[in-house]
C-alpha atoms as a PDB file:
ATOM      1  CA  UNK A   1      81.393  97.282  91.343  1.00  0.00           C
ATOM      2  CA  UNK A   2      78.017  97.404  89.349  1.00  0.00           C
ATOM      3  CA  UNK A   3      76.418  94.497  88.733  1.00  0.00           C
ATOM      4  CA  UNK A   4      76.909  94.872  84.920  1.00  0.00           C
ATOM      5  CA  UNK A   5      80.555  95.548  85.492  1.00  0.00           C
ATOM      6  CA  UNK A   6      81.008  91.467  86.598  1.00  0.00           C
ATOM      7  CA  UNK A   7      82.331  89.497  83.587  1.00  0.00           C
ATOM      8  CA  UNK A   8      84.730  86.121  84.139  1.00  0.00           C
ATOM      9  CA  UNK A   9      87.827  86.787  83.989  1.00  0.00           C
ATOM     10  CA  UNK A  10      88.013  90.427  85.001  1.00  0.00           C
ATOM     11  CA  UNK A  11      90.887  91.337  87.403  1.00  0.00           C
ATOM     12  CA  UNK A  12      89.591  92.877  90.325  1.00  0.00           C
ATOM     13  CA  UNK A  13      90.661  93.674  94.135  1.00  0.00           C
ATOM     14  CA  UNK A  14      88.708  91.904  96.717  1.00  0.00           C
ATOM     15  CA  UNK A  15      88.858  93.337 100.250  1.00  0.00           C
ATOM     16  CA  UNK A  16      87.812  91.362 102.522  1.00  0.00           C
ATOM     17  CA  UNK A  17      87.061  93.626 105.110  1.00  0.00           C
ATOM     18  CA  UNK A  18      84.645  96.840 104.511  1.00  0.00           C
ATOM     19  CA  UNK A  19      83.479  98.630 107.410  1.00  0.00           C
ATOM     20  CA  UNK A  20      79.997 100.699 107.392  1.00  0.00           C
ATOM     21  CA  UNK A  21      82.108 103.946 107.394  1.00  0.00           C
ATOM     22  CA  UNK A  22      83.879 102.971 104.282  1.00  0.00           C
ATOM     23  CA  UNK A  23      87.543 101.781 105.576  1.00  0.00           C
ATOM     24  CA  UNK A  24      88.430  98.474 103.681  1.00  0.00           C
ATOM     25  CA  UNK A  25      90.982  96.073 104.854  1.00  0.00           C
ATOM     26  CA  UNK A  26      92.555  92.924 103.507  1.00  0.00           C
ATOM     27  CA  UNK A  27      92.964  93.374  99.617  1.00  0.00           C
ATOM     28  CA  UNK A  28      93.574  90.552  97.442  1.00  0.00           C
ATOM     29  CA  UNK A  29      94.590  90.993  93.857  1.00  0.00           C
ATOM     30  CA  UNK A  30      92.417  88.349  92.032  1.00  0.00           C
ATOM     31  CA  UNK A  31      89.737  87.744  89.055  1.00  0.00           C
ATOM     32  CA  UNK A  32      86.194  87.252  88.577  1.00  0.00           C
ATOM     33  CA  UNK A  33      85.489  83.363  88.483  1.00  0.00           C
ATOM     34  CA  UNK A  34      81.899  83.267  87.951  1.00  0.00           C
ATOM     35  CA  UNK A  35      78.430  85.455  86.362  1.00  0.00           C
ATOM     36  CA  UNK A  36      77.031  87.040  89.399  1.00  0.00           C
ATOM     37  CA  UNK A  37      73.877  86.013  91.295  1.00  0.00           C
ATOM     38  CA  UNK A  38      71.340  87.454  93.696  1.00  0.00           C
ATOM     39  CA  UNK A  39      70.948  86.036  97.815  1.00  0.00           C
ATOM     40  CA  UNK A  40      67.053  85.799  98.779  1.00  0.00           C
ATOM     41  CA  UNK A  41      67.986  88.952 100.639  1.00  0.00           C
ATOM     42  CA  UNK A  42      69.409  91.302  98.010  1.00  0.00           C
ATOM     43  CA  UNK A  43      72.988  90.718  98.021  1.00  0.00           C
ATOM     44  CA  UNK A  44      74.661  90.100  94.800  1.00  0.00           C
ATOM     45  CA  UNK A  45      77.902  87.925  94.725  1.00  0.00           C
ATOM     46  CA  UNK A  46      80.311  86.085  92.520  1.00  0.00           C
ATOM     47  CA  UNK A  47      82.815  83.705  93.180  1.00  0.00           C
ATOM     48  CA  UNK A  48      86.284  84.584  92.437  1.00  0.00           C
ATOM     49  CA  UNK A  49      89.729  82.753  92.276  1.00  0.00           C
ATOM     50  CA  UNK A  50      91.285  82.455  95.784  1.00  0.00           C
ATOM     51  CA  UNK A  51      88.177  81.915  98.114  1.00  0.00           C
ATOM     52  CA  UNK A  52      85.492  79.882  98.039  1.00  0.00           C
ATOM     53  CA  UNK A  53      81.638  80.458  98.031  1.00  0.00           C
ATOM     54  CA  UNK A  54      79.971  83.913  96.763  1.00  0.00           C
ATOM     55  CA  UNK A  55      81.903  87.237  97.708  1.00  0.00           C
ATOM     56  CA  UNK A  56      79.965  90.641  97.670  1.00  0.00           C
ATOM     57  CA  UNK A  57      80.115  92.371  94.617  1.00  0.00           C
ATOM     58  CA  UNK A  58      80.176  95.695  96.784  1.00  0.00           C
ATOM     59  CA  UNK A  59      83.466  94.512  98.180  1.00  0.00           C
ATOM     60  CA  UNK A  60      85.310  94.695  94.679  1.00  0.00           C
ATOM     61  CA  UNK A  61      86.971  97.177  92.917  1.00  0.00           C
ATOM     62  CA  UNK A  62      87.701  97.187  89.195  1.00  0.00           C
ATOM     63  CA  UNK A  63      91.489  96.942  89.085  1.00  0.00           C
ATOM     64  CA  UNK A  64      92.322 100.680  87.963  1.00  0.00           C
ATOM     65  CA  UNK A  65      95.734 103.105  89.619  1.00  0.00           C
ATOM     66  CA  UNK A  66      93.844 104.122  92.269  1.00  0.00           C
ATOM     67  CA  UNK A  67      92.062 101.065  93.603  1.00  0.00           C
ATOM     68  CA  UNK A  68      96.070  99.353  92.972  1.00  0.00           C
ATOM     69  CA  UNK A  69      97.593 102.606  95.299  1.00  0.00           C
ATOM     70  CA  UNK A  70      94.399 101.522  97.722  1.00  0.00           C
ATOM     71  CA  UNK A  71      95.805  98.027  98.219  1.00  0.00           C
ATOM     72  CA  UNK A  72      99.324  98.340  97.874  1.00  0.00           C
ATOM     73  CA  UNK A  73      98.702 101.000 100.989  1.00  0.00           C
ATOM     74  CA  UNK A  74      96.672  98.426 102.658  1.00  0.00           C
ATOM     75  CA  UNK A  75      99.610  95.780 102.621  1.00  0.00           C
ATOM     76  CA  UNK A  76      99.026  93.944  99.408  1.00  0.00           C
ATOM     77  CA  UNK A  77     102.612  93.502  98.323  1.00  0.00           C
ATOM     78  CA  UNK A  78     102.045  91.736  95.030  1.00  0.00           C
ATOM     79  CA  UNK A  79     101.639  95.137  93.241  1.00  0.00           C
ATOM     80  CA  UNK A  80     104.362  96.656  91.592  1.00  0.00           C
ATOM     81  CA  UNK A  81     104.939  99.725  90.652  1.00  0.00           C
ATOM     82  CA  UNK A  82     104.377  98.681  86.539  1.00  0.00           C
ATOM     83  CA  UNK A  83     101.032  97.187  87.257  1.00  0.00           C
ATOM     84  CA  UNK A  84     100.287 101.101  88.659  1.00  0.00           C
ATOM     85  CA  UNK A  85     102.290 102.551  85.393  1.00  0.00           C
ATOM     86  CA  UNK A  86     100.052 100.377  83.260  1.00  0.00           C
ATOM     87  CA  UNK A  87      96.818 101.078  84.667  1.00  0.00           C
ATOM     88  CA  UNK A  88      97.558 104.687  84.942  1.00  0.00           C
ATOM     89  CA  UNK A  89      98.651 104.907  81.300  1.00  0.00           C
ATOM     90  CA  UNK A  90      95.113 102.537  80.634  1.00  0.00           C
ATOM     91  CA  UNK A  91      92.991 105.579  82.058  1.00  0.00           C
ATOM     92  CA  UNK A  92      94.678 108.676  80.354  1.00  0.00           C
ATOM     93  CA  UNK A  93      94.205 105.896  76.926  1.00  0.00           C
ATOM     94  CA  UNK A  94      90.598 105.253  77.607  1.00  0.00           C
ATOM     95  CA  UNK A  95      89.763 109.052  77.843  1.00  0.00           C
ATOM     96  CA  UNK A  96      91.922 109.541  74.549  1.00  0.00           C
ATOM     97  CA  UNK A  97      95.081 111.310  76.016  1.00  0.00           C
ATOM     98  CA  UNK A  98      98.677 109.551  75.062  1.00  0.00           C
ATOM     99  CA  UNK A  99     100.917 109.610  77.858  1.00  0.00           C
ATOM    100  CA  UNK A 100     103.665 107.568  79.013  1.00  0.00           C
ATOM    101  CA  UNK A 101     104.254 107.472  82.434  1.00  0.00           C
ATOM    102  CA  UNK A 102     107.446 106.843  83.668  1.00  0.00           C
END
């Protein structure tokens, strides 16, 4: 996620695993607990609900269908298939198309 994109109380996946060649492991379905803030060597991180301390911003994903198909792939079970309905529905709204997935 962008740095401008990090607002309290924004649901988000956090995987707690990224490799350099992209792969991400260990999703966790949570939200945005804090404003973010810069490490004396670049990184920026925000605490979220679930872990403690600062967590890379690069390591979150806005919750959206495909970042919710990422982590229910990945083994995060708490997703149903109507939080993937809603978000899907949520993007075809945002770009002004009415569809109703079911």
């Amino acid at each position: 996620m962008k740095n401008s994109e990090i607002k309290v109380g924004t649901p988000v996946i956090y995987w707690g695993i990224v490799k350099q060649n992209g792969e991400r492991f260990n999703p966790l379905k949570t939200v945005i607990a804090s404003e973010p803030w810069e490490l004396g060597h670049g990184e920026v991180v925000c605490k979220i609900v679930g872990k403690s301390g600062g967590v890379a911003i690069s390591n979150l994903d806005a919750i959206t269908a495909g970042s919710l198909m990422a982590a229910k792939f990945s083994g995060l079970t708490e997703i149903s298939e109507e939080d993937i309905k809603l978000a899907t529905e949520k993007f075809f709204k945002d770009k002004g198309v009415n569809v109703v997935v079911s």
